[in-house]
Each structure stands twice: as C-alpha cells, then as structure tokens.
Protein backbone atom coordinates (compact mmCIF):
# COMPACT_ATOMS: atom_id res chain seq x y z
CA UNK A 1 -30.82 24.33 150.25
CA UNK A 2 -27.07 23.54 151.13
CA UNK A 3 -24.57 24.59 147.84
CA UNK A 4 -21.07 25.94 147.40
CA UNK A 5 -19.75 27.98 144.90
CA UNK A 6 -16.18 27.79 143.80
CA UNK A 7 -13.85 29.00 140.54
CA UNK A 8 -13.65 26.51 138.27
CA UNK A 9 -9.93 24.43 137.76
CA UNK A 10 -10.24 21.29 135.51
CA UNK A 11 -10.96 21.01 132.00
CA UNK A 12 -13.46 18.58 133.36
CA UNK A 13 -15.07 21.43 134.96
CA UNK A 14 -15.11 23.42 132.08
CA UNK A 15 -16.67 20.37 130.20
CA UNK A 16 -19.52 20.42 133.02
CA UNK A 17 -19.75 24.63 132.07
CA UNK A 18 -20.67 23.31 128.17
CA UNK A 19 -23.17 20.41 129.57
CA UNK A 20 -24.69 23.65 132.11
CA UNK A 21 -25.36 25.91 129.37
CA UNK A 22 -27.38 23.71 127.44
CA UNK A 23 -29.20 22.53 130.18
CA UNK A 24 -30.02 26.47 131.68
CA UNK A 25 -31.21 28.01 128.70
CA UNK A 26 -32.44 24.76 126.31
CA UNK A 27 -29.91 25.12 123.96
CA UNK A 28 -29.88 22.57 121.02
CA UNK A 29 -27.53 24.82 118.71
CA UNK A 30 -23.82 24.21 119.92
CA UNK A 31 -23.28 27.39 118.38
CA UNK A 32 -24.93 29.07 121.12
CA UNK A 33 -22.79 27.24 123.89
CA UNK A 34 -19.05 29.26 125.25
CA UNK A 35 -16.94 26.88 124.69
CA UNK A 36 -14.57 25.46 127.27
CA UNK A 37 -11.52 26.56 125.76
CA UNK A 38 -12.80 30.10 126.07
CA UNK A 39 -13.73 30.12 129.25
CA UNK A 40 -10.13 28.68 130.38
CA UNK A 41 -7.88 31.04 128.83
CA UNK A 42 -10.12 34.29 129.80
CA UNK A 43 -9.90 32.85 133.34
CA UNK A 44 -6.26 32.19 132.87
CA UNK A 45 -5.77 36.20 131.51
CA UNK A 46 -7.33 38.01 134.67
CA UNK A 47 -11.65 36.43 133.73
CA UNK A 48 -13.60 34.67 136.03
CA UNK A 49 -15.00 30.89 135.58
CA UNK A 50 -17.39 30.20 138.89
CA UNK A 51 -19.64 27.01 139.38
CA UNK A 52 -22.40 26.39 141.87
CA UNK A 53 -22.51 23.00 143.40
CA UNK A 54 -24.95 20.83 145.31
CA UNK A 55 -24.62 18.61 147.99
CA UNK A 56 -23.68 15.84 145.48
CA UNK A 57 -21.27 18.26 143.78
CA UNK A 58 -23.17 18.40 140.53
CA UNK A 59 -22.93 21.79 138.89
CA UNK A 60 -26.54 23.67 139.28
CA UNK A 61 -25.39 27.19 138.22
CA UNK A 62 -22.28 28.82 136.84
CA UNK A 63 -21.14 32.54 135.79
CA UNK A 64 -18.35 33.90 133.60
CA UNK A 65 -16.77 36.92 133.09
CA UNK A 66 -13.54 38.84 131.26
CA UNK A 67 -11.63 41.49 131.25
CA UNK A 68 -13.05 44.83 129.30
CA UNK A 69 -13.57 48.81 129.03
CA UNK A 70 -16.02 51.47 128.74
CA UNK A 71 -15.67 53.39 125.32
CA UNK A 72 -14.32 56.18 128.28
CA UNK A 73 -11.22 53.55 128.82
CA UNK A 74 -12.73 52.93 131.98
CA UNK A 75 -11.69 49.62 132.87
CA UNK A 76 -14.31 47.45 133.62
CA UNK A 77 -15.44 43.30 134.32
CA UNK A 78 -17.53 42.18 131.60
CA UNK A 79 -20.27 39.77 132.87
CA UNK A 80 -21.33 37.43 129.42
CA UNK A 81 -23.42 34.91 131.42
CA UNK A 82 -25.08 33.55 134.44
CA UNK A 83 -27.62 30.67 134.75
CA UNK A 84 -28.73 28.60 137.33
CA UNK A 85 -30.66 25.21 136.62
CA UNK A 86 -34.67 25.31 136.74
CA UNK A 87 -34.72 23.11 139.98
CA UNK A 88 -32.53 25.41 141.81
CA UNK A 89 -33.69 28.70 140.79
CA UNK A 90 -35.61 31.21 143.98
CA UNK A 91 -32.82 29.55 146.17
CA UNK A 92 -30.20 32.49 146.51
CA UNK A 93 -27.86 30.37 144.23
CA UNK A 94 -27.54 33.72 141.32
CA UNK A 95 -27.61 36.02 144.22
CA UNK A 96 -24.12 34.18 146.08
CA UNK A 97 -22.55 33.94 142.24
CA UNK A 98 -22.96 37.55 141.65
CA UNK A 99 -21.45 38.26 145.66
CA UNK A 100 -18.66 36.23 144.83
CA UNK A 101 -17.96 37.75 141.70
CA UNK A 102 -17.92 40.92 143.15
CA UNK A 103 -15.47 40.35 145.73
CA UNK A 104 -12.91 38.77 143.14
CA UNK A 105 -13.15 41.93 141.10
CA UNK A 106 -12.81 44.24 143.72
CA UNK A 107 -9.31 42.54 144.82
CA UNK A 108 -8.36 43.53 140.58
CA UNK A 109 -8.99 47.19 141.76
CA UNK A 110 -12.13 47.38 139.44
CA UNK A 111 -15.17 49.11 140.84
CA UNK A 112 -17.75 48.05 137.68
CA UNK A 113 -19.13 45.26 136.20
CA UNK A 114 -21.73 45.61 133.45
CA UNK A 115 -23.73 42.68 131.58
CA UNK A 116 -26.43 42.67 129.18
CA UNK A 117 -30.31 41.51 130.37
CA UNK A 118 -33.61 41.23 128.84
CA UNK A 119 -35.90 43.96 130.55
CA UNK A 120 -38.89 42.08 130.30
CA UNK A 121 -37.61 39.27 132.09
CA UNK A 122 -38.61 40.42 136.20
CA UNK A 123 -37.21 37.63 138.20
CA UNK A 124 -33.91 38.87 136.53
CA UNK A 125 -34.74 42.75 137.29
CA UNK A 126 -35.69 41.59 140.77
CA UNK A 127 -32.12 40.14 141.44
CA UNK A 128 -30.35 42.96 139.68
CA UNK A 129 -32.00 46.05 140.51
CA UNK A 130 -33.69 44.87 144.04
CA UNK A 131 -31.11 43.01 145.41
CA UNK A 132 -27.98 44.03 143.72
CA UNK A 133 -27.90 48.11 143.22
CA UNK A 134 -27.25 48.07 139.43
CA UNK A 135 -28.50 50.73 137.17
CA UNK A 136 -29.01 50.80 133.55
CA UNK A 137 -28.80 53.70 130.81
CA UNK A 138 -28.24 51.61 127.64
CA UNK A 139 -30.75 49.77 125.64
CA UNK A 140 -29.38 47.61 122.84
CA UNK A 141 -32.34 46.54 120.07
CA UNK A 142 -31.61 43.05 118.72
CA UNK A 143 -28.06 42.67 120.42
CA UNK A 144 -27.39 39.23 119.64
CA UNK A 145 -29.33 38.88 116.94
CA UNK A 146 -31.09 35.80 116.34
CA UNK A 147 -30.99 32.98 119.17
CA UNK A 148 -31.78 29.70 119.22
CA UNK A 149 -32.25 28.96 122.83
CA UNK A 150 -35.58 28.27 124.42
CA UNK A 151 -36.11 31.20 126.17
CA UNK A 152 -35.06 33.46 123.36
CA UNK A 153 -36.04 31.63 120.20
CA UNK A 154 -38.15 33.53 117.81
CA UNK A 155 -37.87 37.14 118.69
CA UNK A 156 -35.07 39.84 118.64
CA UNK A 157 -32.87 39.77 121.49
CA UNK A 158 -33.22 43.13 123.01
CA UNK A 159 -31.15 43.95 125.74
CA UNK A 160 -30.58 46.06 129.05
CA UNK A 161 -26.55 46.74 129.45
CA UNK A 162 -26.73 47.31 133.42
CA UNK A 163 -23.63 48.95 135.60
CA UNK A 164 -22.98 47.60 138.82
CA UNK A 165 -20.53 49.83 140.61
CA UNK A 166 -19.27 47.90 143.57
CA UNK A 167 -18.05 50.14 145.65
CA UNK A 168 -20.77 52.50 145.72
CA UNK A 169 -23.03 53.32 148.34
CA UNK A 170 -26.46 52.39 146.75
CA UNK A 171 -24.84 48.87 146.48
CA UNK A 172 -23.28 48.81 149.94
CA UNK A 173 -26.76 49.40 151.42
CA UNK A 174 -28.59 47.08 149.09
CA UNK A 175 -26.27 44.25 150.04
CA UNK A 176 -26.68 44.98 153.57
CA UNK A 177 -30.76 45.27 153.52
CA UNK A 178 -30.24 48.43 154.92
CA UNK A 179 -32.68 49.86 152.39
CA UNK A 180 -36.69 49.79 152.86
CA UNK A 181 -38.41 48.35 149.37
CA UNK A 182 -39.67 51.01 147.62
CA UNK A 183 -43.09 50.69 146.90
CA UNK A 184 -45.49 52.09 144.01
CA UNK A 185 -47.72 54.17 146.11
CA UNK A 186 -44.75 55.96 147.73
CA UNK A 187 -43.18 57.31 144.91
CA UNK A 188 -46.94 58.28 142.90
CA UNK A 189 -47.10 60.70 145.96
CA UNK A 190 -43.74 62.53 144.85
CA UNK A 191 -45.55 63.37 141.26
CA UNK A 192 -43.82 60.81 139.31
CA UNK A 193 -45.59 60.43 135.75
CA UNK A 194 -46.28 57.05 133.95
CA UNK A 195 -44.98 56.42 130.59
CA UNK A 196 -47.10 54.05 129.28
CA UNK A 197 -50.85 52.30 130.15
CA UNK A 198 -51.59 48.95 129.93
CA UNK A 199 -54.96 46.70 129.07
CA UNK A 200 -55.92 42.62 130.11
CA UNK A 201 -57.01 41.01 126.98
CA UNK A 202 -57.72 37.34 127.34
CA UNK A 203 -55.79 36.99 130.79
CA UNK A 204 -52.99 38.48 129.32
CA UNK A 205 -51.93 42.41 130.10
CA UNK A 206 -50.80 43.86 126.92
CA UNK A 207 -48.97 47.58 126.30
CA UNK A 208 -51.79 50.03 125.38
CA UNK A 209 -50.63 53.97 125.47
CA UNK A 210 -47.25 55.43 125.34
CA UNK A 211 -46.80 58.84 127.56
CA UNK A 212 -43.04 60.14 126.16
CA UNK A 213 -44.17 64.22 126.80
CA UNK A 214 -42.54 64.50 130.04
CA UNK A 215 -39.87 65.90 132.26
CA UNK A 216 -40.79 65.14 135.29
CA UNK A 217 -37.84 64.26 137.81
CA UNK A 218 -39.13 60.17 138.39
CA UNK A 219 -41.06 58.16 135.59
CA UNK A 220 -42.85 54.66 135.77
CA UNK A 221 -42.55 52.03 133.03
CA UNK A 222 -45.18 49.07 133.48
CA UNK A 223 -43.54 45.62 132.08
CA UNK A 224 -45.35 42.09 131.99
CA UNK A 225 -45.18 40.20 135.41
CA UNK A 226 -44.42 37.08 133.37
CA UNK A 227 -42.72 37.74 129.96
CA UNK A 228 -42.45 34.13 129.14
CA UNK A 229 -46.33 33.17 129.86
CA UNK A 230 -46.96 36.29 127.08
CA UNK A 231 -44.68 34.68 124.34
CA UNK A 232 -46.15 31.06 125.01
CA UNK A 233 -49.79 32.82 124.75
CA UNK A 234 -48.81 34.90 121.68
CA UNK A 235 -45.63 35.22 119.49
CA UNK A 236 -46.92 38.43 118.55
CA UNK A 237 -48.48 40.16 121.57
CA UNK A 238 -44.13 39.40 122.71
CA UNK A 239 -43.00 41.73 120.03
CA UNK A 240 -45.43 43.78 120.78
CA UNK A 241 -43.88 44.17 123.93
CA UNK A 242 -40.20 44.68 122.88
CA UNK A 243 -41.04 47.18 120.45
CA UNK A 244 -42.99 48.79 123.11
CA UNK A 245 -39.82 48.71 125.49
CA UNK A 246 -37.38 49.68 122.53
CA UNK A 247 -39.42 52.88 121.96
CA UNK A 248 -39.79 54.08 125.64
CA UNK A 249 -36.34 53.04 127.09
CA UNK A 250 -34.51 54.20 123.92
CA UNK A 251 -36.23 57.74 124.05
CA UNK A 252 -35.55 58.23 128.01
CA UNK A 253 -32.16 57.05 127.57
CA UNK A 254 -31.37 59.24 124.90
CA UNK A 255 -33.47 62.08 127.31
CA UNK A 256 -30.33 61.71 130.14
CA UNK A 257 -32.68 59.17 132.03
CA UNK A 258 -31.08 55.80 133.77
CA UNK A 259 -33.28 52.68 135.54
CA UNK A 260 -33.03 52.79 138.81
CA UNK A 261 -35.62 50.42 140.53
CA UNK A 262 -37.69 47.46 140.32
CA UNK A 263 -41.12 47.69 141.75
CA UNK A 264 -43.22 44.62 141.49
CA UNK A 265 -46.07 44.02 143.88
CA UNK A 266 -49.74 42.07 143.84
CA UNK A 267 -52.54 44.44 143.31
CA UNK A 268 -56.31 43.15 143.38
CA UNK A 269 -54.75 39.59 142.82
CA UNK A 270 -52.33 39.99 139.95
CA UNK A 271 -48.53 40.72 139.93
CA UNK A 272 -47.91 44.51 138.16
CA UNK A 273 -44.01 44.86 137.57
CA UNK A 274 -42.51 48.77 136.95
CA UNK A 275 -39.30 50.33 136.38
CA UNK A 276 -38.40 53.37 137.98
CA UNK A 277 -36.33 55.81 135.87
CA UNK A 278 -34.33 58.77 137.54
CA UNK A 279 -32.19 61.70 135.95
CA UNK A 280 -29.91 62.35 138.57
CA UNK A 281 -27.37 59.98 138.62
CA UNK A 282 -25.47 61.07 141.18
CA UNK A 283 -28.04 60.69 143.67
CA UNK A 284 -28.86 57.45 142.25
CA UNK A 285 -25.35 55.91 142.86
CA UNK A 286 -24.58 57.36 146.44
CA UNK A 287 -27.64 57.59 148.02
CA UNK A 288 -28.60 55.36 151.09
C-alpha cells in the first residue's frame, strides 16, 4: 500500500486534521477534537503537525506533537495523538509517522518523546514496545477523565505514559530488526514470576489471581488479546480489567519496576498477550 507522509502547511490541512480525528476514534463530541488553530501555532513554536496520505492524497493518518519537560526539566517532545483510519491500519502507516517524528526531533537536539497509551490496547503495545523500543514506568488512573469517543466511551481512561529515548541503543536495534522477538518460553526459563492468572468464561479470558509478593529480577503481566471484543461482550468484565491493571502496574511501578516488552503469541489456538517488566533500567535502555 503506496502512502506519503508529510508536515502539514495549510489551514486546509489542518481542517482535514479536525475531519481525521473524528473519523479515527468515532468522535461525535467536538469537544474531544484538537482544534486546528492549536495544532498550527504549536507547529509554528517548535511542535510537529504530520499527515499520512494515499495515492489520491486523502489524509488516512496524522500525528501531533509539542514542545514539553520532565518534572526533572528534562526537555522533552510531547506526543498528544496518533491515529490512522480503520481501512489503513496493519499497513506500516503509524510505524513511518512515529520514524518521521523521530527524526524531526532529533534535528531539535531532543533525545525523548513520551505519550500516553491504554495498556490494554495490544496492537498499540505491539507498535510501541515491539517495534519502537519505548519503555514505560508511569501509570496514570483515569487521565483524561471521561471520553466520549468510541473506543473510550464508558470507562475511565487509564493510561500508560511511555518514554521513547531516540538515541538509545535498545531503539537503534529495534529499528534496525537487529533484535530476535523475545518469546514467552525463553524468558519462563530465566525464573521470571507471573503476576497475575487468568480464566475463559464464556469465550472471553477474564483476570482471575493477582501475584504482587515478589522480587524476582523479570515479571509477566497477562492482558486481553482483544480489549475491545471484552468491552463489546461486557461493560463490566472491561473495568474489571482496568482495575486489575491499575492495581498491578501501579504497585510495580511504585516497586522501581518499568515495562519493557510485549510478548503476544498463539497458544493452543488463541492469542495470549504479556508484558514484561524489568528493574534494571539501565540494561533495559542500552542493551542490544
């Protein structure tokens, strides 16, 4: 599938930005929606406006971005959003809008960019943890607060805030491919411990037990392999899921423990998604 990405110039490509939005994550509140005018002037101040376009140059995905800082004064990119329309999604189009972002942030003399992500959502955590190299060590309960998009409408809008630092080795390599996929089996062999067990009830696999007496060096947290098919089943077996999340991230966080992988393979024909948490961050970031 042929598409370009490029920054975006016209207030008639901003326009295209609002019309995007709505049409990536169902948006009927306009409230929900960045406006133009925002994205403009952060672009104009040192931000970052980019569209995807087809063939036909119709926008299919866009990202934006703006200046920020860590509460260290660590000067950093702020990622608020990237989307890419249903028909074009599993085409590399998120993937090339994250590479480009990257390199126009680099030429600032920035080496981070963080933005906020549901955890349960695994094509996301595929993209950012497989492909990417981010890591993530802050879990924000209900960050938004109520929203009235379709993918988020009805339940609190908990949030991963992930670090991408560019010029580090773990990302070099995972850019490059250089890196064999880590797989489930390999790591069980190294003692890690599991933090939580899981159950199938009515085709659906819900959270069951929560393990939080550890210290071992590498942990496993099992998430749904399709977050949205659990909320269309059940509104409440969902929340049961974030709160699930909230409790085991938000401990380990607070424990010194960051994300570090993505695991999500087919076992006895169903898709099992983990995430692999690590203490030593160090490692984490420079290994390869």
């Amino acid at each position: 599938m042929a598409f370009s990405i490029r920054t975006l110039n016209t207030v008639e490509d901003f326009h295209r930005a609002e019309i995007a939005q709505r049409e990536i994550w169902g948006i009927e509140d306009d409230t929900e929606v960045v406006p133009k005018d925002l994205m403009l002037i952060a672009q104009k101040s040192g931000g970052l406006a980019l569209g995807a376009y087809n063939e036909s140059h119709e926008m299919i995905g866009l990202l934006f971005g703006f200046l920020g800082q860590t509460d260290e004064g660590h000067w950093k990119h702020c990622s608020h959003m990237m989307g890419v329309l249903p028909a074009y999604r599993r085409a590399g189009v998120g993937e090339a809008l994250k590479l480009s972002q990257r390199e126009f942030v680099s030429k600032q003399g920035i080496d981070l960019i963080t933005w906020t992500v549901n955890p349960l959502e695994g094509v996301n955590a595929s993209l950012n943890f497989g492909k990417l190299g981010v890591i993530c060590r802050r879990y924000h309960p209900n960050f938004y607060g109520d929203m009235a998009d379709g993918l988020n409408h009805g339940l609190p809008s908990d949030r991963f805030e992930v670090e991408w630092w560019i010029n580090r080795r773990r990302v070099e390599m995972r850019l490059q491919e250089k890196e064999k996929r880590l797989r489930l089996a390999d790591i069980q062999k190294n003692g890690a411990h599991f933090l939580n067990s899981t159950v199938v009830k009515n085709g659906i696999r819900l959270p069951q037990n929560t393990n939080l007496n550890t210290n071992a060096a590498t942990l496993f947290f099992e998430v749904p392999a399709d977050f949205q098919a659990v909320k269309a089943a059940s509104m409440q077996n969902a929340l049961a899921w974030i709160e699930h999340a909230r409790e085991i991230f938000g401990t380990c966080f607070q424990n010194g423990y960051a994300v570090s992988e993505f695991i999500s393979e087919v076992s006895d024909g169903e898709r099992r998604n983990f995430f692999v948490l690590q203490r030593d961050l160090s490692t984490i970031l420079n290994k390869g």
